[in-house]
N, C-alpha and C. Protein backbone atom coordinates (compact mmCIF):
# COMPACT_ATOMS: atom_id res chain seq x y z
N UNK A 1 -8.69 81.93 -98.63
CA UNK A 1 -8.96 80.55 -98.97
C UNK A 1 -9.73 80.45 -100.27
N UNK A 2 -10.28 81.51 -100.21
CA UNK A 2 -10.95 81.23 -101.92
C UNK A 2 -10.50 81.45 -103.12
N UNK A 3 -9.09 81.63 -103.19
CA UNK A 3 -8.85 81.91 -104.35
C UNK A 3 -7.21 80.94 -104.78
N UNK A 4 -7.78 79.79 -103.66
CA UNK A 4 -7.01 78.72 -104.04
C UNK A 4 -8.26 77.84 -105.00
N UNK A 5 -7.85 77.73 -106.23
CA UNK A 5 -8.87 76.63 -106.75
C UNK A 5 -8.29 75.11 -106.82
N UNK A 6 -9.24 74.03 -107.01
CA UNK A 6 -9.21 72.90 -106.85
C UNK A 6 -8.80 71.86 -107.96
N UNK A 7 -7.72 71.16 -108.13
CA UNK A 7 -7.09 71.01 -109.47
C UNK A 7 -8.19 69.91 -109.97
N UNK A 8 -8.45 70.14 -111.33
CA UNK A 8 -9.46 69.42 -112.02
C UNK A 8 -8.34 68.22 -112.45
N UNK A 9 -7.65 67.91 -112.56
CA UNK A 9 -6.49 66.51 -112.69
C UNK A 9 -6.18 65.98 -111.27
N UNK A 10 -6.51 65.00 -111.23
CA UNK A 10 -6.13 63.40 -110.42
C UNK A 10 -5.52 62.53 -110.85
N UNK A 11 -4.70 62.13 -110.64
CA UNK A 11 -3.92 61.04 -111.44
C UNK A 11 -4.78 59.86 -110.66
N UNK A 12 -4.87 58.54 -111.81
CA UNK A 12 -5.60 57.52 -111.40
C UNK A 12 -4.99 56.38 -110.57
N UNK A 13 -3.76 56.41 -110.84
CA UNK A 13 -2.72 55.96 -109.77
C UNK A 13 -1.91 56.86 -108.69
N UNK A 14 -1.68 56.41 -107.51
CA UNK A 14 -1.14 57.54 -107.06
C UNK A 14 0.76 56.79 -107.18
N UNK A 15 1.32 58.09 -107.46
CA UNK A 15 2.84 57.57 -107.30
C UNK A 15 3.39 56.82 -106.52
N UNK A 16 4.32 55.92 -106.70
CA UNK A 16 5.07 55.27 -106.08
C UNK A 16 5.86 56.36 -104.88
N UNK A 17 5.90 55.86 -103.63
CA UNK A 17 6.98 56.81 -102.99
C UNK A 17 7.54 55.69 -102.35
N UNK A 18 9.01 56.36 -102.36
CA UNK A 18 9.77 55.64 -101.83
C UNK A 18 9.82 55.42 -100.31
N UNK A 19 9.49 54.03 -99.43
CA UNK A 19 10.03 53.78 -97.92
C UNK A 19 10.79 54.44 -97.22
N UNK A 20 10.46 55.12 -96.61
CA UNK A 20 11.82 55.64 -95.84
C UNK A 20 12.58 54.62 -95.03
N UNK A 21 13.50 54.73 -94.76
CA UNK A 21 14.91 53.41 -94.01
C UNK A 21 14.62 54.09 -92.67
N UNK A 22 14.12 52.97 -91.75
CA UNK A 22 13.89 53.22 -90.53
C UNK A 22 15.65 52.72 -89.83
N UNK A 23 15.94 51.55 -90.19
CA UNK A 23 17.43 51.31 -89.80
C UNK A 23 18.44 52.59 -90.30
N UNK A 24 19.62 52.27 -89.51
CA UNK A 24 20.81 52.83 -89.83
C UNK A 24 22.12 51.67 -89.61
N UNK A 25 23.12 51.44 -90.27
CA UNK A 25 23.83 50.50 -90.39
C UNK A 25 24.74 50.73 -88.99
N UNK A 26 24.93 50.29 -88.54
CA UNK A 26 25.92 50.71 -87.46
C UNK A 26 26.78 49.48 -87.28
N UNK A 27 28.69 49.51 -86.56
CA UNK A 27 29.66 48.90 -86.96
C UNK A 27 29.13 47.61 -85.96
N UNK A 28 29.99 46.57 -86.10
CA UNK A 28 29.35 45.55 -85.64
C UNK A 28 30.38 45.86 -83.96
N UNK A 29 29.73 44.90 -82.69
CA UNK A 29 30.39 44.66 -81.37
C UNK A 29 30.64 43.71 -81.23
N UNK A 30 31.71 43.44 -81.56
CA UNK A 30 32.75 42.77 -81.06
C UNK A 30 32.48 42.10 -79.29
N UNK A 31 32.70 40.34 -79.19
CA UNK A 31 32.55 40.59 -77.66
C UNK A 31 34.38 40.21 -77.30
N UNK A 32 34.45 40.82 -75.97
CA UNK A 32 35.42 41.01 -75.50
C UNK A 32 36.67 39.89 -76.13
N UNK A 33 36.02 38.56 -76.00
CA UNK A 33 36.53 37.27 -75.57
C UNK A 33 37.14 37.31 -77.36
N UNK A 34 36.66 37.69 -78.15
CA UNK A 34 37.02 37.41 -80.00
C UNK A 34 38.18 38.25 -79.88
N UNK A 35 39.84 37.86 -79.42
CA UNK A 35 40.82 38.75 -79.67
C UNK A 35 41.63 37.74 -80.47
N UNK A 36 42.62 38.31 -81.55
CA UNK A 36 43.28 37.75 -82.44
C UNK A 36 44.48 36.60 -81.43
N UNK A 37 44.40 35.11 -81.91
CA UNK A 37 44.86 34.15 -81.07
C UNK A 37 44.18 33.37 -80.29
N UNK A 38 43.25 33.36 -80.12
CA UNK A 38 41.85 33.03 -79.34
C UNK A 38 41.49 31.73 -80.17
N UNK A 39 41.85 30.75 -79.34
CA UNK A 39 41.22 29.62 -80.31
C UNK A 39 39.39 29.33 -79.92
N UNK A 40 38.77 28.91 -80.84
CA UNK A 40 37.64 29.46 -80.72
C UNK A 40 36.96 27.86 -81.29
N UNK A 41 35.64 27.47 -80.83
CA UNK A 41 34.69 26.27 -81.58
C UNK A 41 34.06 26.54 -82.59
N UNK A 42 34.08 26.11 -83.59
CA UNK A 42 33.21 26.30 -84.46
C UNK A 42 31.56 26.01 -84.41
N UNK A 43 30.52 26.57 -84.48
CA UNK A 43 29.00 25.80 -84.43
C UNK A 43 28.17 25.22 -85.34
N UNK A 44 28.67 26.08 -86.52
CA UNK A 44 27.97 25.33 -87.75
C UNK A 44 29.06 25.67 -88.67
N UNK A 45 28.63 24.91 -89.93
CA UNK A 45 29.02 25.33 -91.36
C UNK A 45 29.96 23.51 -91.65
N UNK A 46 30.51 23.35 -92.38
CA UNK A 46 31.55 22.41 -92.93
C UNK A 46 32.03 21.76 -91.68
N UNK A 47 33.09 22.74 -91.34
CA UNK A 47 33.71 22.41 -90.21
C UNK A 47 33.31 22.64 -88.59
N UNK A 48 31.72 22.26 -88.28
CA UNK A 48 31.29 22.55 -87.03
C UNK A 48 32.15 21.45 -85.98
N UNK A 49 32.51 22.09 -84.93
CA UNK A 49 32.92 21.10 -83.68
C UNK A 49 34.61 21.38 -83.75
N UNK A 50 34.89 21.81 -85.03
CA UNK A 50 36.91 21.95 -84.92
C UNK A 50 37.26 22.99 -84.11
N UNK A 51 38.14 22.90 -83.42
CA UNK A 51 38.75 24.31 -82.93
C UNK A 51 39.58 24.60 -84.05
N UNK A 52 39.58 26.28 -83.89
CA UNK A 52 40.13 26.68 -85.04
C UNK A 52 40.79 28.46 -84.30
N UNK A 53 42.13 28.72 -84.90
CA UNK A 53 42.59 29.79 -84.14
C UNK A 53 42.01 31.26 -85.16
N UNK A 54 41.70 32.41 -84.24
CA UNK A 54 41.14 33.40 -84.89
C UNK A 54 42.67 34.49 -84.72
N UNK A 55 42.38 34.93 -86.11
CA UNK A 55 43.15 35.30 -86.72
C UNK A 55 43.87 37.30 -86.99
N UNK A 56 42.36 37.23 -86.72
CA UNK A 56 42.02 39.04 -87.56
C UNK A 56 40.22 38.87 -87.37
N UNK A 57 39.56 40.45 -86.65
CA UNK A 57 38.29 40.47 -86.86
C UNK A 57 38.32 41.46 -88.24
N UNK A 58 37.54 41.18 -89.25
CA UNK A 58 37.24 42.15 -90.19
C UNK A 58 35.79 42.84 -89.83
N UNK A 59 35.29 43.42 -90.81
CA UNK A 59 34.23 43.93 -91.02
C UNK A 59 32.90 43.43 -91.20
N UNK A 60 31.50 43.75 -90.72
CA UNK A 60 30.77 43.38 -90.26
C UNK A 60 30.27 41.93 -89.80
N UNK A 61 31.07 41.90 -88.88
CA UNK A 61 30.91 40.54 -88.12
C UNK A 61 31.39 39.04 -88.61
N UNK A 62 32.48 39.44 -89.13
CA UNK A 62 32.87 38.76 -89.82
C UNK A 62 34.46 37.95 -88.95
N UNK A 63 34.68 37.27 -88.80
CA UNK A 63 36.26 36.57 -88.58
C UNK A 63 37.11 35.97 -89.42
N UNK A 64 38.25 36.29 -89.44
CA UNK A 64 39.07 35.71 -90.32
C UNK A 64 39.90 34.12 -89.29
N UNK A 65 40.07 33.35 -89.70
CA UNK A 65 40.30 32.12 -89.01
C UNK A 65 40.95 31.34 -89.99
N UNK A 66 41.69 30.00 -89.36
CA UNK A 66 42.76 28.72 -89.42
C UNK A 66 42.68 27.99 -88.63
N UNK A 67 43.03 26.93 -89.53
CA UNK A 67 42.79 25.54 -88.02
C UNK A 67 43.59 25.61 -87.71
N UNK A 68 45.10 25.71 -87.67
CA UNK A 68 45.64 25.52 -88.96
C UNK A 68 45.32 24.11 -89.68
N UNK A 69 45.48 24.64 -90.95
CA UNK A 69 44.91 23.28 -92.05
C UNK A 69 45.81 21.95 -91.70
N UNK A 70 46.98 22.14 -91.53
CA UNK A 70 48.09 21.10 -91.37
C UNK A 70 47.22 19.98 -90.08
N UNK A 71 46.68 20.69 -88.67
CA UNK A 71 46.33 20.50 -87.23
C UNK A 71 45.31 19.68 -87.69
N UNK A 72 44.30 20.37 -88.32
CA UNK A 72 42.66 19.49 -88.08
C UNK A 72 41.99 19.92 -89.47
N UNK A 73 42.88 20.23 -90.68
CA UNK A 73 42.07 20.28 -92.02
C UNK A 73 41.37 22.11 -92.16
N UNK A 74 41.16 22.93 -91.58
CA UNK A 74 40.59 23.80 -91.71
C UNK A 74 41.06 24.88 -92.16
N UNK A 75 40.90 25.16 -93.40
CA UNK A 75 41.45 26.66 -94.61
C UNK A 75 41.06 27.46 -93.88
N UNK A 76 41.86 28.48 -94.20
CA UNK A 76 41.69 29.84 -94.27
C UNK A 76 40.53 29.82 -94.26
N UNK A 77 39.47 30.72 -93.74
CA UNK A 77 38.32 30.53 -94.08
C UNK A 77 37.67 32.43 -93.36
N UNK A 78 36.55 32.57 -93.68
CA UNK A 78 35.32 33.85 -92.97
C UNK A 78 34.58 33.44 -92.47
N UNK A 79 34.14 33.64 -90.98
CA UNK A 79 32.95 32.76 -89.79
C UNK A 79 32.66 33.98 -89.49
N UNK A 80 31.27 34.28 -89.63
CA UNK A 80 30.11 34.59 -89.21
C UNK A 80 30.62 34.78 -87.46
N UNK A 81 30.71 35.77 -86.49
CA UNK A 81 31.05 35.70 -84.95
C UNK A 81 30.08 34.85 -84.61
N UNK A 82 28.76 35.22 -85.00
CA UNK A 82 27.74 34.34 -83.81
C UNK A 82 27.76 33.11 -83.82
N UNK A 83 28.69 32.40 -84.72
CA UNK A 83 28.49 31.22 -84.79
C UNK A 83 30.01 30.19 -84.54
N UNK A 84 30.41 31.10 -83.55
CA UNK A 84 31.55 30.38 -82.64
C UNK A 84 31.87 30.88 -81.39
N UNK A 85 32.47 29.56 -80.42
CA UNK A 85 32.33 29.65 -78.83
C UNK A 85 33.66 30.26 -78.93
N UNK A 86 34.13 31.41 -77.70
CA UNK A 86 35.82 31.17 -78.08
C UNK A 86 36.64 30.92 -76.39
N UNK A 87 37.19 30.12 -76.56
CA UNK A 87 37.85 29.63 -75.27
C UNK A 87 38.78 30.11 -74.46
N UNK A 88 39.17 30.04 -72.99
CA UNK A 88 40.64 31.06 -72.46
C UNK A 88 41.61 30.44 -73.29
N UNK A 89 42.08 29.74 -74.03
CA UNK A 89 42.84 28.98 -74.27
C UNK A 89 43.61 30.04 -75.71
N UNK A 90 44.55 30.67 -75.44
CA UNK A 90 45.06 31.52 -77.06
C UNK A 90 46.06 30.84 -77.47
N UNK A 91 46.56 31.69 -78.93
CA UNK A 91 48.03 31.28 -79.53
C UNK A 91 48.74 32.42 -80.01
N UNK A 92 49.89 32.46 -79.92
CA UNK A 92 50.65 33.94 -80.22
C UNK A 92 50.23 33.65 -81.77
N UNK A 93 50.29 34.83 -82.28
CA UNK A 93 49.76 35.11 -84.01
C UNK A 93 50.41 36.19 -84.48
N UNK A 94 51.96 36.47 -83.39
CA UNK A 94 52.69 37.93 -83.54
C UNK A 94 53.42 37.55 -85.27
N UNK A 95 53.76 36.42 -85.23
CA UNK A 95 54.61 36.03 -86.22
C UNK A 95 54.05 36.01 -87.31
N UNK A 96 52.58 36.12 -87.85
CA UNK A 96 52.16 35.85 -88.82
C UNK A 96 52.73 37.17 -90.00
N UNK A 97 52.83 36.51 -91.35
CA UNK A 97 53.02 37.91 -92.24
C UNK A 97 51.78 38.74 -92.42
N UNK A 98 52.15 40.20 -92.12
CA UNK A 98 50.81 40.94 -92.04
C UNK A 98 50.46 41.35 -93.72
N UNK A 99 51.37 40.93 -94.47
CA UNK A 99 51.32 41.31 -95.87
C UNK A 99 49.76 40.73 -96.60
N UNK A 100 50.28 38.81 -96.22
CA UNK A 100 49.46 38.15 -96.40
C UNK A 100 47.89 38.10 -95.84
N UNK A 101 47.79 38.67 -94.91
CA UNK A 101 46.34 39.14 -93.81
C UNK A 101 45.71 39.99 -94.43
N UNK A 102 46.65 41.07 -94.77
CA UNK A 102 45.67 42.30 -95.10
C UNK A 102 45.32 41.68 -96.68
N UNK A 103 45.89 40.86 -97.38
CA UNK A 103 45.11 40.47 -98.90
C UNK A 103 43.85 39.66 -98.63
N UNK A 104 44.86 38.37 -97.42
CA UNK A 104 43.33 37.94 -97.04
C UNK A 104 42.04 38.64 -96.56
N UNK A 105 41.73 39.59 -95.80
CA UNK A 105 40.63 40.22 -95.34
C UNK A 105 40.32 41.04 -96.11
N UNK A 106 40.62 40.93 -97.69
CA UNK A 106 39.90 41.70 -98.65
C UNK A 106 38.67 41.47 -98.97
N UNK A 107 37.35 41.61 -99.59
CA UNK A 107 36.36 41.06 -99.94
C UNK A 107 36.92 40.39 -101.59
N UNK A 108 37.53 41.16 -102.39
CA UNK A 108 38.13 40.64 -103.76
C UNK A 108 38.31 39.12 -103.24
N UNK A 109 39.18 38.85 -102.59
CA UNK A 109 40.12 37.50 -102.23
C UNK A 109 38.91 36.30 -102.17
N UNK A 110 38.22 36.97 -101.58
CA UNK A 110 36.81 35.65 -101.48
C UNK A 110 36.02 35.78 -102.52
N UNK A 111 35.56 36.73 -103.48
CA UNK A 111 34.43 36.69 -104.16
C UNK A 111 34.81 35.11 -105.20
N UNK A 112 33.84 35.14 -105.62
CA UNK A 112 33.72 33.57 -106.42
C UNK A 112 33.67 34.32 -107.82
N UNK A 113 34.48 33.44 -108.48
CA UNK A 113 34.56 33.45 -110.83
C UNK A 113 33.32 33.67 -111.17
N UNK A 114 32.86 35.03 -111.69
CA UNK A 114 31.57 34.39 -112.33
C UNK A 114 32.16 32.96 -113.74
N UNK A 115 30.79 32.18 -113.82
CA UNK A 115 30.94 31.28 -114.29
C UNK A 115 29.97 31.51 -115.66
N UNK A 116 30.13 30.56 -116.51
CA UNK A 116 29.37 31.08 -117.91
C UNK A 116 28.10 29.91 -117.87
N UNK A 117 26.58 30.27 -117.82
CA UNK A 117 25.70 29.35 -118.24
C UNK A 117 25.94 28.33 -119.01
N UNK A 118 25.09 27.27 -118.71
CA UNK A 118 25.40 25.93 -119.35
C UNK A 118 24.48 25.81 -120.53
N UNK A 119 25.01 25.51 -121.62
CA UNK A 119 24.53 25.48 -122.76
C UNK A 119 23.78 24.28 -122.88
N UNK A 120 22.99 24.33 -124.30
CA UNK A 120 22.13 22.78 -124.05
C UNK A 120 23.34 21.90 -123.97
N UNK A 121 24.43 21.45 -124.98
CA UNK A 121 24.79 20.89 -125.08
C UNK A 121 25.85 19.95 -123.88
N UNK A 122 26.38 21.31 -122.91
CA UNK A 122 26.94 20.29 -121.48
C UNK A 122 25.88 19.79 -120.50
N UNK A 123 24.11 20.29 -120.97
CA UNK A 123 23.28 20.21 -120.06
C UNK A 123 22.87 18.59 -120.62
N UNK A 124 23.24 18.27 -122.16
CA UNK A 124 22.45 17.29 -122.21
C UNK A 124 23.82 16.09 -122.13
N UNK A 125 24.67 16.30 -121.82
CA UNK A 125 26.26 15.19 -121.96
C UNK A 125 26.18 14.24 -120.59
N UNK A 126 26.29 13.26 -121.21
CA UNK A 126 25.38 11.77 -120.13
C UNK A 126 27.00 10.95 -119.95
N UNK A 127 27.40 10.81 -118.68
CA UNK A 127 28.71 9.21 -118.73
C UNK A 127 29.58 10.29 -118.46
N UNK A 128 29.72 11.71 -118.28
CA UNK A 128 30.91 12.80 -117.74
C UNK A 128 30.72 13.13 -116.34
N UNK A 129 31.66 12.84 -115.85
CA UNK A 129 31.39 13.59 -114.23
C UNK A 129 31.96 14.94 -113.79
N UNK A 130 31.80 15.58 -113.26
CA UNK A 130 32.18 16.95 -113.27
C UNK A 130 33.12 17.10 -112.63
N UNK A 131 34.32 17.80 -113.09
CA UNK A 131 35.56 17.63 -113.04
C UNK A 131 35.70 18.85 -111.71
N UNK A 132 37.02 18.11 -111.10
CA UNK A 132 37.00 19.04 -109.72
C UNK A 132 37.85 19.91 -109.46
N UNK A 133 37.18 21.50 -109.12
CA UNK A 133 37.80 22.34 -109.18
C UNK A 133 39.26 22.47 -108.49
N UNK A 134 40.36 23.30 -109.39
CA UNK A 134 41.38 23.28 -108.71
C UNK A 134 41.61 24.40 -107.78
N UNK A 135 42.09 24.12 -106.79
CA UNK A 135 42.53 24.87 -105.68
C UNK A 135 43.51 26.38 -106.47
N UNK A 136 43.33 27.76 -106.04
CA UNK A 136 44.16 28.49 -106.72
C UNK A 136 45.24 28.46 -106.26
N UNK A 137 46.78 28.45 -106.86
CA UNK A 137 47.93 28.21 -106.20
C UNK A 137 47.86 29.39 -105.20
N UNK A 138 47.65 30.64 -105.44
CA UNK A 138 47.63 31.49 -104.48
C UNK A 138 47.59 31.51 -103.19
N UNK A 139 45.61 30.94 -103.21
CA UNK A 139 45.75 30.37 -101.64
C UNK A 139 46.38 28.94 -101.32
N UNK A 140 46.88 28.47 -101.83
CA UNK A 140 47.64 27.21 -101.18
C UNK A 140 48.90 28.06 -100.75
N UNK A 141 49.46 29.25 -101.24
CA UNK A 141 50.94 29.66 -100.54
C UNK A 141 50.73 30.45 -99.56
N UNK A 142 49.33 31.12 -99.16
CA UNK A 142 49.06 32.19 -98.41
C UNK A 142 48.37 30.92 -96.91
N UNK A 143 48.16 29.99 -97.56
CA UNK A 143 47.72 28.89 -96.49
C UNK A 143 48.93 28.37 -96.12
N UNK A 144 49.90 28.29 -96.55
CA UNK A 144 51.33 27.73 -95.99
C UNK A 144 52.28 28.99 -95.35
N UNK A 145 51.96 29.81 -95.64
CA UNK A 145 52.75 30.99 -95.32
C UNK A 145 52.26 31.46 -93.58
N UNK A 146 51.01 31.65 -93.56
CA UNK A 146 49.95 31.83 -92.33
C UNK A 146 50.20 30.21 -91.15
N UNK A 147 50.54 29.59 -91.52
CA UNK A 147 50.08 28.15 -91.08
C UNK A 147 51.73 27.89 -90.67
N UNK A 148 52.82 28.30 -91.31
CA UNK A 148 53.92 28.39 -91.03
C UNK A 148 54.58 28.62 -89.50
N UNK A 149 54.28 29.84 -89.39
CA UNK A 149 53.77 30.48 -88.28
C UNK A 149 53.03 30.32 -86.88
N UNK A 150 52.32 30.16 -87.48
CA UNK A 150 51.11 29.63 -86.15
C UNK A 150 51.37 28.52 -85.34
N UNK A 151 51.84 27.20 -86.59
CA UNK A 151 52.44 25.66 -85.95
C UNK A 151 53.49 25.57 -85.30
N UNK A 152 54.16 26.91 -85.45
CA UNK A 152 55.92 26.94 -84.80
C UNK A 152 55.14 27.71 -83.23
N UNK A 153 54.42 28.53 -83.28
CA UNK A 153 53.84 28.59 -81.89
C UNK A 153 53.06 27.67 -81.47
N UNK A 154 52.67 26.99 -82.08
CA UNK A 154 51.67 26.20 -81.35
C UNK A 154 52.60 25.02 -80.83
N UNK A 155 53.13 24.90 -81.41
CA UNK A 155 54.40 23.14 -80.61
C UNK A 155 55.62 24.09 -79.42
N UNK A 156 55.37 24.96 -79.19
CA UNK A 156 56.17 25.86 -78.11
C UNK A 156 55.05 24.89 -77.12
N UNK A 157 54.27 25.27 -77.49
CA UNK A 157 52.83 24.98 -75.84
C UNK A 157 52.47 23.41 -76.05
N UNK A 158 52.97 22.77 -74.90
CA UNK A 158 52.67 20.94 -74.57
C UNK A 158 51.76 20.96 -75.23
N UNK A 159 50.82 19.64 -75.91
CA UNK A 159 49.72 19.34 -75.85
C UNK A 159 48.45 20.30 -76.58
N UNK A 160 49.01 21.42 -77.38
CA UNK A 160 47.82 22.13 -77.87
C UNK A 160 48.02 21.66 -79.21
N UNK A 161 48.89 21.46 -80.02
CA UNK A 161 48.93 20.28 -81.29
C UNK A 161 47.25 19.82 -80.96
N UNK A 162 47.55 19.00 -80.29
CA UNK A 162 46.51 17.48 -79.87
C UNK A 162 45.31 18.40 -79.71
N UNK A 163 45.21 19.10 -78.63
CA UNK A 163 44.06 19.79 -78.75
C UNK A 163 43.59 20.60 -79.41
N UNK A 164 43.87 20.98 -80.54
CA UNK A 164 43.57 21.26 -82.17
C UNK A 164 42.92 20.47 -82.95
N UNK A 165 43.63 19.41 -82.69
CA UNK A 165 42.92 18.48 -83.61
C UNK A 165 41.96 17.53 -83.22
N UNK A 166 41.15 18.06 -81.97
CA UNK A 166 40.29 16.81 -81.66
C UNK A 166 38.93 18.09 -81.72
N UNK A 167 37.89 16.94 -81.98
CA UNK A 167 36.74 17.87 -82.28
C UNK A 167 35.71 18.24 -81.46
N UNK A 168 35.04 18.89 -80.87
CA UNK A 168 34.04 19.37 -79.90
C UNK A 168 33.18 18.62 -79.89
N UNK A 169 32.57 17.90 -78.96
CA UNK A 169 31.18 16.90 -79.32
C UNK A 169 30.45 17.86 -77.64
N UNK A 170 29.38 17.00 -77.45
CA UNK A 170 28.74 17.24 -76.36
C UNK A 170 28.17 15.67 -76.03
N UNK A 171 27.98 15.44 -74.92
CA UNK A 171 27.59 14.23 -74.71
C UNK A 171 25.42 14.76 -73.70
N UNK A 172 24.95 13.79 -73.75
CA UNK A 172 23.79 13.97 -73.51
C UNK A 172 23.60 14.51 -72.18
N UNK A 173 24.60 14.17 -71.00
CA UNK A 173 24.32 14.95 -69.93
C UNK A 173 25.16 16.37 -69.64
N UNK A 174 25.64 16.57 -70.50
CA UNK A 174 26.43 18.00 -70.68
C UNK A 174 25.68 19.17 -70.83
N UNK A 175 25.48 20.07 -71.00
CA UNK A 175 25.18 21.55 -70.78
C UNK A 175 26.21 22.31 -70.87
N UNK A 176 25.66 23.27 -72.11
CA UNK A 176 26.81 23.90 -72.64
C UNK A 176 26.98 25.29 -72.11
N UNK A 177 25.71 25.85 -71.40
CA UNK A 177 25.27 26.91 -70.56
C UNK A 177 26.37 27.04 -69.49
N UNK A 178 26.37 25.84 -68.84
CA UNK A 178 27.10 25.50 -67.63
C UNK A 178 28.41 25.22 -67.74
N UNK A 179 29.27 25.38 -69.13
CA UNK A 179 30.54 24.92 -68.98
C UNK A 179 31.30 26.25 -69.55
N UNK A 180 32.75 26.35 -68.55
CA UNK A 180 33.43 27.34 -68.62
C UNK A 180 34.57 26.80 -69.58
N UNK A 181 34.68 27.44 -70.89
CA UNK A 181 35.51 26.79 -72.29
C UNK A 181 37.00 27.56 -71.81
């Protein structure tokens, strides 16, 4: 032991060290009831209260879904699982093109344009209203193509048209605990 000597340098800060990651990412669970055809409630976002048919589960907890748009207005869209009920009530989804699915459940397909900062000059332009973005033709054919499909099964089955397009409410003596969807 004595002929370890004692370093005359201390640093006056001590280094940064890096956190160790107590998590580990693990794949998301799926509950039973989220199978492709499964028409499902929406709970929040834009379209809370529409039924809307699920489509494809992607990756981390993510759903791919349709109202169809034609039924009750609802695009193509990505829902969050926890934040929809899903009902016994399905729709065949054999017919859909799988071409079009697998582009949709890309992350590319959704990311948003970067856009270019606003200069003084559109920041200071008074009496212009901001002009409204156009829809990409893309997804308007991949929304008709998917939606094609789905509506030709869905008018096979009485009465699920109609029940597509009406919207989920709850009334004050209801309990949502207590009801079998």
């Amino acid at each position: 032991m004595a002929d370890h000597k004692m370093s005359k340098y201390y640093p006056a800060e001590e280094d940064a060290q890096m956190k160790k990651a107590r998590k580990t990412a693990h794949p998301t669970k799926y509950r039973a009831s989220l199978a492709p055809g499964t028409v499902l409630i929406l709970l929040s976002g834009r379209f809370r209260g529409k039924r809307v048919i699920l489509l494809r589960q992607l990756s981390q907890g993510v759903l791919l879904i349709t109202g169809p748009f034609k039924s009750n207005g609802v695009p193509l869209r990505r829902v969050n699982h926890r934040y929809v009920i899903a009902t016994s009530t399905t729709v065949d989804v054999a017919g859909v093109d799988s071409d079009v699915l697998d582009r949709v459940s890309n992350d590319e397909y959704w990311s948003r344009e970067k856009k270019e900062g606003k200069g003084e000059d559109e920041f200071f332009k008074d009496g212009e209203l901001a002009q409204k973005k156009e829809t990409d033709p893309q997804r308007i054919e991949d929304q008709k193509k998917v939606d094609k499909a789905i509506v030709a099964n869905i008018r096979k089955v009485p009465n699920l048209e109609a029940y597509l397009s009406t919207s989920f409410s709850l009334r004050g003596d209801e309990k949502p605990h207590e009801m079998v969807f």
